[in-house]
N, C-alpha and C. Protein backbone atom coordinates (compact mmCIF):
# COMPACT_ATOMS: atom_id res chain seq x y z
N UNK A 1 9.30 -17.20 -1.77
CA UNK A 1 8.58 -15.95 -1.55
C UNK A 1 9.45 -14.79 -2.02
N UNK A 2 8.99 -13.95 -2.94
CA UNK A 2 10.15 -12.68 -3.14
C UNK A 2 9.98 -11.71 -2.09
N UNK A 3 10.91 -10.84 -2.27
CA UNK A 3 11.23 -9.87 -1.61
C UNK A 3 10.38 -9.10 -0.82
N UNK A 4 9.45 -8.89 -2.10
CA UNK A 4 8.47 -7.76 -1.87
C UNK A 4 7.47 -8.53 -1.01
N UNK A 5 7.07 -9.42 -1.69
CA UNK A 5 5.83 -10.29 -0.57
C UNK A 5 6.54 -10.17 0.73
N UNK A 6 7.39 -10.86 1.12
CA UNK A 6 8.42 -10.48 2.49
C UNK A 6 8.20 -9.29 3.46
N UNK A 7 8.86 -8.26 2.78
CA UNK A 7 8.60 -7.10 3.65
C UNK A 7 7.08 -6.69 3.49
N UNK A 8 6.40 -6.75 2.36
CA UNK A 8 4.77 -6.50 2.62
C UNK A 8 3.96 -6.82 3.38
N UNK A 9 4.89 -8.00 4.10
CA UNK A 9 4.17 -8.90 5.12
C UNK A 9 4.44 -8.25 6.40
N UNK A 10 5.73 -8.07 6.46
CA UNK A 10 6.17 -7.09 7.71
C UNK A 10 5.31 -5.70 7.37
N UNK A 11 5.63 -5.23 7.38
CA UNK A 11 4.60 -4.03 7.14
C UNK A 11 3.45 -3.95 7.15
N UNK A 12 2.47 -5.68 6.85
CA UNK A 12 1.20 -5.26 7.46
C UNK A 12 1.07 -5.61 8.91
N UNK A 13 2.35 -6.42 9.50
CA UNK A 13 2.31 -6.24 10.90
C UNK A 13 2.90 -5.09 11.72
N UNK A 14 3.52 -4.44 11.18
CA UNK A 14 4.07 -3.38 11.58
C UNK A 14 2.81 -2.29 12.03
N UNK A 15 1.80 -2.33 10.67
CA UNK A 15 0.58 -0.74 10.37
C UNK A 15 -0.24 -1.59 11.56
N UNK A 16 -0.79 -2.97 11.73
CA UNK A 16 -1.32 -3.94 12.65
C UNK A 16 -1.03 -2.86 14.08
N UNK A 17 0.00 -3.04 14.22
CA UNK A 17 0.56 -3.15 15.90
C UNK A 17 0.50 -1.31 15.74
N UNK A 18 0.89 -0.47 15.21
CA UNK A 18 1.24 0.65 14.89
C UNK A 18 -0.69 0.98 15.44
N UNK A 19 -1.65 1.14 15.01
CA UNK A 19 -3.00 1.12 14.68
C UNK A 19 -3.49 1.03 15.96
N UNK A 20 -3.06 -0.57 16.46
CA UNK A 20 -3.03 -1.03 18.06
C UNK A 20 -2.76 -0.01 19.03
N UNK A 21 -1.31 0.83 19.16
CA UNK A 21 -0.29 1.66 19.71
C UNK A 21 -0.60 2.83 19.43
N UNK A 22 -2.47 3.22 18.59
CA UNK A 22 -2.78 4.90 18.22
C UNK A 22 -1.60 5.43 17.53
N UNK A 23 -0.57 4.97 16.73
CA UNK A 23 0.68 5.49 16.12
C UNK A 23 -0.10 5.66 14.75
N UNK A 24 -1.13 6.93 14.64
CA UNK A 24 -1.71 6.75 13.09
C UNK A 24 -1.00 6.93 12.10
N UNK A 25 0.17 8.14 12.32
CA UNK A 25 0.81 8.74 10.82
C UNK A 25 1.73 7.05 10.71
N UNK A 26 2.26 6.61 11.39
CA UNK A 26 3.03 5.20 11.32
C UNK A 26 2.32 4.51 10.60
N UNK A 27 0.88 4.05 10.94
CA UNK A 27 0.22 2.83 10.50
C UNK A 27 0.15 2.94 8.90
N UNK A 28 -0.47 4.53 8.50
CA UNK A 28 -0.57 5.04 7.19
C UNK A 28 0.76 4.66 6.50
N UNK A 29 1.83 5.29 6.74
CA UNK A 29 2.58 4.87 5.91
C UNK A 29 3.07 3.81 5.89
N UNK A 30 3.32 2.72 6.75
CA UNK A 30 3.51 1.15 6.83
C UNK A 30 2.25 0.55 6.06
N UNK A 31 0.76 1.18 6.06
CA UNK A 31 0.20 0.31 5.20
C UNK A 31 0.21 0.90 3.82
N UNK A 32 1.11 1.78 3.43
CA UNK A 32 1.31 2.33 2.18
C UNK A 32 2.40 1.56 1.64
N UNK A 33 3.95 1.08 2.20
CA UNK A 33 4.86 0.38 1.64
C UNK A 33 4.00 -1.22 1.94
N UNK A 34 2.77 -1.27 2.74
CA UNK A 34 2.17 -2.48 1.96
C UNK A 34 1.84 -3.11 0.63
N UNK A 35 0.75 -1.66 0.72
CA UNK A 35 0.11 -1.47 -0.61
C UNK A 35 1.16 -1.17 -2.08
N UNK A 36 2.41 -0.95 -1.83
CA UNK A 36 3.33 -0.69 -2.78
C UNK A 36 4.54 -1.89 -2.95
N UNK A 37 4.31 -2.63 -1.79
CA UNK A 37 5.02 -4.15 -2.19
C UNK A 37 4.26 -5.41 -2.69
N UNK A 38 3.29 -4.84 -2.23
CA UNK A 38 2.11 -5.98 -2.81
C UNK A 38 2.14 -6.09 -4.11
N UNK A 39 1.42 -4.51 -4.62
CA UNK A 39 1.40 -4.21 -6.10
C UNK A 39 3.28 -4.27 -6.87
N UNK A 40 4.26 -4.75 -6.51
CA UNK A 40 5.32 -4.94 -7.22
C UNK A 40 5.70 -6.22 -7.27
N UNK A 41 4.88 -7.04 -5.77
CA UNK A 41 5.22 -8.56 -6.29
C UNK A 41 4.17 -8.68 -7.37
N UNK A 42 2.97 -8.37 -7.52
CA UNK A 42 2.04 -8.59 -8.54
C UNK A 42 2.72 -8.34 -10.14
N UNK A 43 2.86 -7.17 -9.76
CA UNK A 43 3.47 -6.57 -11.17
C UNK A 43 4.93 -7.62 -12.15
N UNK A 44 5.53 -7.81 -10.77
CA UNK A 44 7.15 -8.55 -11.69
C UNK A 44 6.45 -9.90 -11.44
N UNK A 45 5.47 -10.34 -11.36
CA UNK A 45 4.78 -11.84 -11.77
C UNK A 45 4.71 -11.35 -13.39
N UNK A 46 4.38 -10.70 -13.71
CA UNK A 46 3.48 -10.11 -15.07
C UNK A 46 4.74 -9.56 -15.71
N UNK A 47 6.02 -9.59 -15.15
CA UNK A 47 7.39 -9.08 -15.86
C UNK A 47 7.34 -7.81 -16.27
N UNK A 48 6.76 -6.98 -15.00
CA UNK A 48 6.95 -5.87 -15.82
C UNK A 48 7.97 -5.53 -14.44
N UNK A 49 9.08 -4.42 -15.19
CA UNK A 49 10.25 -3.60 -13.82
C UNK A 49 9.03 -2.85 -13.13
N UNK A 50 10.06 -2.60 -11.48
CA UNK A 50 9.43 -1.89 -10.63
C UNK A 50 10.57 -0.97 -9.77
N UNK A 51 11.79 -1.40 -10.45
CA UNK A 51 12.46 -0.57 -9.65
C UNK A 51 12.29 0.73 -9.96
N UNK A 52 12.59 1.46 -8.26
CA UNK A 52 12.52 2.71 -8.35
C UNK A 52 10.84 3.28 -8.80
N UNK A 53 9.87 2.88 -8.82
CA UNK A 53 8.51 3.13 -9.44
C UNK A 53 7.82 3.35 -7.97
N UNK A 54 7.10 4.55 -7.78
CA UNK A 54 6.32 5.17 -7.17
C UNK A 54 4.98 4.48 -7.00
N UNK A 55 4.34 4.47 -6.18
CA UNK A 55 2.95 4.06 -5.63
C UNK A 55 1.54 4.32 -7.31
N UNK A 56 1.80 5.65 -7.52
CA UNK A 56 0.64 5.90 -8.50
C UNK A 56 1.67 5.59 -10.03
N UNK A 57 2.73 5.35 -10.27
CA UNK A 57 3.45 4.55 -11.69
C UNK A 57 3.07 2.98 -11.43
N UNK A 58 2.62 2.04 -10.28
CA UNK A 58 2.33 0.91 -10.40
C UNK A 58 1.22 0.96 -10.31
N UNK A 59 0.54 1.90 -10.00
CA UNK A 59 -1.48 1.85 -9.84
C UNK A 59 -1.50 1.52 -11.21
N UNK A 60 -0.90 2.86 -12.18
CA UNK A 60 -1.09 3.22 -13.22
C UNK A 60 -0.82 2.16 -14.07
N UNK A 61 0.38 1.44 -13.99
CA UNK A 61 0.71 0.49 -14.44
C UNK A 61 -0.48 -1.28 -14.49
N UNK A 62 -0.78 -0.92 -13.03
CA UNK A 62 -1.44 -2.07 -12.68
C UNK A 62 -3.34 -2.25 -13.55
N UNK A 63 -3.33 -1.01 -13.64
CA UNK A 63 -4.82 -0.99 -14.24
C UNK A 63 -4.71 -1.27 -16.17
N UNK A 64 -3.30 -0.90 -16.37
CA UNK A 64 -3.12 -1.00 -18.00
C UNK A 64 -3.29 -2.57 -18.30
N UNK A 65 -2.99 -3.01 -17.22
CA UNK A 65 -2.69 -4.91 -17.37
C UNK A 65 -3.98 -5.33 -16.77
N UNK A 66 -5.17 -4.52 -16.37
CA UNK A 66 -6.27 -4.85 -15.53
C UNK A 66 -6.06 -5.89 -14.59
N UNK A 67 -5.32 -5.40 -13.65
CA UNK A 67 -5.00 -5.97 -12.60
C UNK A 67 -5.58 -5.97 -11.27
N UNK A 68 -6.19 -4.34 -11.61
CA UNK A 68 -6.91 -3.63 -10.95
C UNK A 68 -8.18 -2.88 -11.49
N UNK A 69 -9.08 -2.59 -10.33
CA UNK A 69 -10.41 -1.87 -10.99
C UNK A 69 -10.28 -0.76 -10.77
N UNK A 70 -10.52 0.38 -11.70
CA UNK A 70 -10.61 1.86 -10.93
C UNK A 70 -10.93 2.32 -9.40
N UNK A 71 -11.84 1.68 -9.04
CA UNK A 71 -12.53 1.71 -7.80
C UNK A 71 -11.06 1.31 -6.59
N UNK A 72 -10.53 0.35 -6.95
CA UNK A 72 -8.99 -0.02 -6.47
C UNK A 72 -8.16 1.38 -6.71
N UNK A 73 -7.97 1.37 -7.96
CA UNK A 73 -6.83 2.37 -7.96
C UNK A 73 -7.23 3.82 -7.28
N UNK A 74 -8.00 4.20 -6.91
CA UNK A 74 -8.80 5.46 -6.35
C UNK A 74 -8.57 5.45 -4.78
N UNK A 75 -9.25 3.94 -3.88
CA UNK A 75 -8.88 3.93 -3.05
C UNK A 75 -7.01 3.76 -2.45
N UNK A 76 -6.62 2.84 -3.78
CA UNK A 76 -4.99 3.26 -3.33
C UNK A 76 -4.26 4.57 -3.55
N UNK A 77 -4.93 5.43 -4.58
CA UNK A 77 -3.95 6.84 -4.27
C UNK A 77 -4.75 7.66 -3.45
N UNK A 78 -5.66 7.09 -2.66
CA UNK A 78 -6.35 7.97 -1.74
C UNK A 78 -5.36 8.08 -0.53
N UNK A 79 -4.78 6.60 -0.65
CA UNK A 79 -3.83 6.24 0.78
C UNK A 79 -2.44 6.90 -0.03
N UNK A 80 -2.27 6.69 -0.89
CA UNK A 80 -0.55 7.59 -1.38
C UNK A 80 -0.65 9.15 -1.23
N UNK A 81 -1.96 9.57 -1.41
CA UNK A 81 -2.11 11.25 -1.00
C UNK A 81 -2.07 11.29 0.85
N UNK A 82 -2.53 10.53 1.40
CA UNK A 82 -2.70 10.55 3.46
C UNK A 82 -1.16 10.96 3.12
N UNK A 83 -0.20 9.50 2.65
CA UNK A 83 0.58 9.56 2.69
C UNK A 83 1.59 10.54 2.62
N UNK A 84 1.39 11.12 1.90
CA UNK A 84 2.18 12.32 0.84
C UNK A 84 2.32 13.87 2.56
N UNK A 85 0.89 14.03 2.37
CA UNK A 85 0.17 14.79 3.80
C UNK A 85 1.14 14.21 4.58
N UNK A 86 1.13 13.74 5.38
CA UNK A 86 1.49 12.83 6.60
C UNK A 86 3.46 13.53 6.83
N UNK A 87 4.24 12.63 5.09
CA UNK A 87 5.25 12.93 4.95
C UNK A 87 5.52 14.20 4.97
N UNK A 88 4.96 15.16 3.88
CA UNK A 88 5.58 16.41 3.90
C UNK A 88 4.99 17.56 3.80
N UNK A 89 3.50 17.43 5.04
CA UNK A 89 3.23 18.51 5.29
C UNK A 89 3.41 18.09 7.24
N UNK A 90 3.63 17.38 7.81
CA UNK A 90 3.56 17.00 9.03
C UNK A 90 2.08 16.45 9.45
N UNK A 91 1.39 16.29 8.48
CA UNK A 91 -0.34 15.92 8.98
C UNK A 91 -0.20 14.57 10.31
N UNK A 92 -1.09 14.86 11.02
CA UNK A 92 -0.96 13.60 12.01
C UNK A 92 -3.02 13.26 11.70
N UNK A 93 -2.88 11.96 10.82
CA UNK A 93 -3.98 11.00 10.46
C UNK A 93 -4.71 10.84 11.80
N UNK A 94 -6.19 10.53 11.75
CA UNK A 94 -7.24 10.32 12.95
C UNK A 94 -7.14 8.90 12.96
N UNK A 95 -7.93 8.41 13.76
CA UNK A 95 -7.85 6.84 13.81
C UNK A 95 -8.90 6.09 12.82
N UNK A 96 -9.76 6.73 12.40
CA UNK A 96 -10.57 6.19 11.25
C UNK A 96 -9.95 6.29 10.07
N UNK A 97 -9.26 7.41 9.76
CA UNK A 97 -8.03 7.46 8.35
C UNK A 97 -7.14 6.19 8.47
N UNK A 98 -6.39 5.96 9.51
CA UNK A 98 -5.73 5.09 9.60
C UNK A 98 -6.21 3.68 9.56
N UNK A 99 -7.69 3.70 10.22
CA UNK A 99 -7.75 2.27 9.79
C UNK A 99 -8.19 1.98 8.71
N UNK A 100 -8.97 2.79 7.64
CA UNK A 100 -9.04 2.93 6.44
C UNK A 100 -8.13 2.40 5.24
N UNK A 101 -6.87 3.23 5.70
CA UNK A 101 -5.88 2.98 5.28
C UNK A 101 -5.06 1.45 5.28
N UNK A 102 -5.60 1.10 6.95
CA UNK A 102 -4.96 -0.45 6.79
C UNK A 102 -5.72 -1.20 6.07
N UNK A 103 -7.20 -0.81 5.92
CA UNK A 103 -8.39 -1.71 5.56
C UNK A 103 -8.09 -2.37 3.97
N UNK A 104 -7.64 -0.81 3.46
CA UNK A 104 -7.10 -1.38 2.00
C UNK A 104 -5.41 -1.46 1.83
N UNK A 105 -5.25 -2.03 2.73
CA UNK A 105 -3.90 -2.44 2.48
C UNK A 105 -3.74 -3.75 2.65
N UNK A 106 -4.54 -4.52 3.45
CA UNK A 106 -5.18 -5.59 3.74
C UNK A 106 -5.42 -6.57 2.61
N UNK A 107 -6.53 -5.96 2.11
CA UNK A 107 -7.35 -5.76 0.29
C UNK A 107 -6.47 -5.88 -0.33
N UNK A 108 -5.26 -4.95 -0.55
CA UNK A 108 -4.31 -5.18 -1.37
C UNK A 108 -3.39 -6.67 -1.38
N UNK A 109 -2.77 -6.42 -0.12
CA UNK A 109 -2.15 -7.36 0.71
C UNK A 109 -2.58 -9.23 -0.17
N UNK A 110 -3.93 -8.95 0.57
CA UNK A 110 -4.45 -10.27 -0.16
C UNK A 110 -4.96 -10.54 -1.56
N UNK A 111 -5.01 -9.74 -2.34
CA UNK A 111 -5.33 -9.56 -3.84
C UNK A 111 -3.78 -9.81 -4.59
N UNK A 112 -2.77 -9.47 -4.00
CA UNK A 112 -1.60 -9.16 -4.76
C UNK A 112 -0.43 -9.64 -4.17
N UNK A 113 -0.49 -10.59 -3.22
CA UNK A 113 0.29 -11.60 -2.93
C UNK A 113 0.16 -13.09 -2.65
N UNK A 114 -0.98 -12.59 -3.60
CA UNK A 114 -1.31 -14.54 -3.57
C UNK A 114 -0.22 -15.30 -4.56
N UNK A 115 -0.46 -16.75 -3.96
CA UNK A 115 0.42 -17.53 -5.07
C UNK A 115 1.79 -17.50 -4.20
């Protein structure tokens, strides 16, 4: 199992229990380093680098290799913008954002760490 599958896995138990615990800005961004380990074990299957590469450089990346459908990549920088909010404006996410957020991280989760 690499790396990334690894902690992607922790992290969707982490946003899980976080979600559970009403901890929304938590869950958001734990199911964001989901959605961003998922899409890097996917990606270095396909040999492409990921170090250091941002959430919307592997969307971006991921749709050039059609890895992904627009409709995907839309809902994942929907969750890298919560994110963004969350980090560095102080936003505190509702509980429907958040589970939103886990919903497609989930999606991701299982689309991009198979195998």
């Amino acid at each position: 199992m690499s790396e990334f599958k690894s902690t992607a896995k922790i992290f969707l138990k982490d946003a899980k229990k976080d979600l559970t615990n009403r901890r929304y800005a938590s869950c958001v961004i734990h199911a964001h380093l989901v959605i961003e380990h998922a899409l890097k074990t996917r990606l270095l299957q396909k040999s492409v680098g990921v170090k250091f590469k941002a959430l919307p450089d592997l969307t971006h990346q991921a749709i050039k290799l059609s890895l992904i459908s627009e409709s995907m990549s839309k809902q994942i920088l929907k969750v890298n913008s919560l994110r963004n909010k969350i980090y560095h404006e102080g936003y505190i996410p509702r509980a429907r954002e958040a589970e939103n957020a886990l919903r497609i991280a989930e999606k991701c989760f299982q689309a991009f760490s198979a195998g």
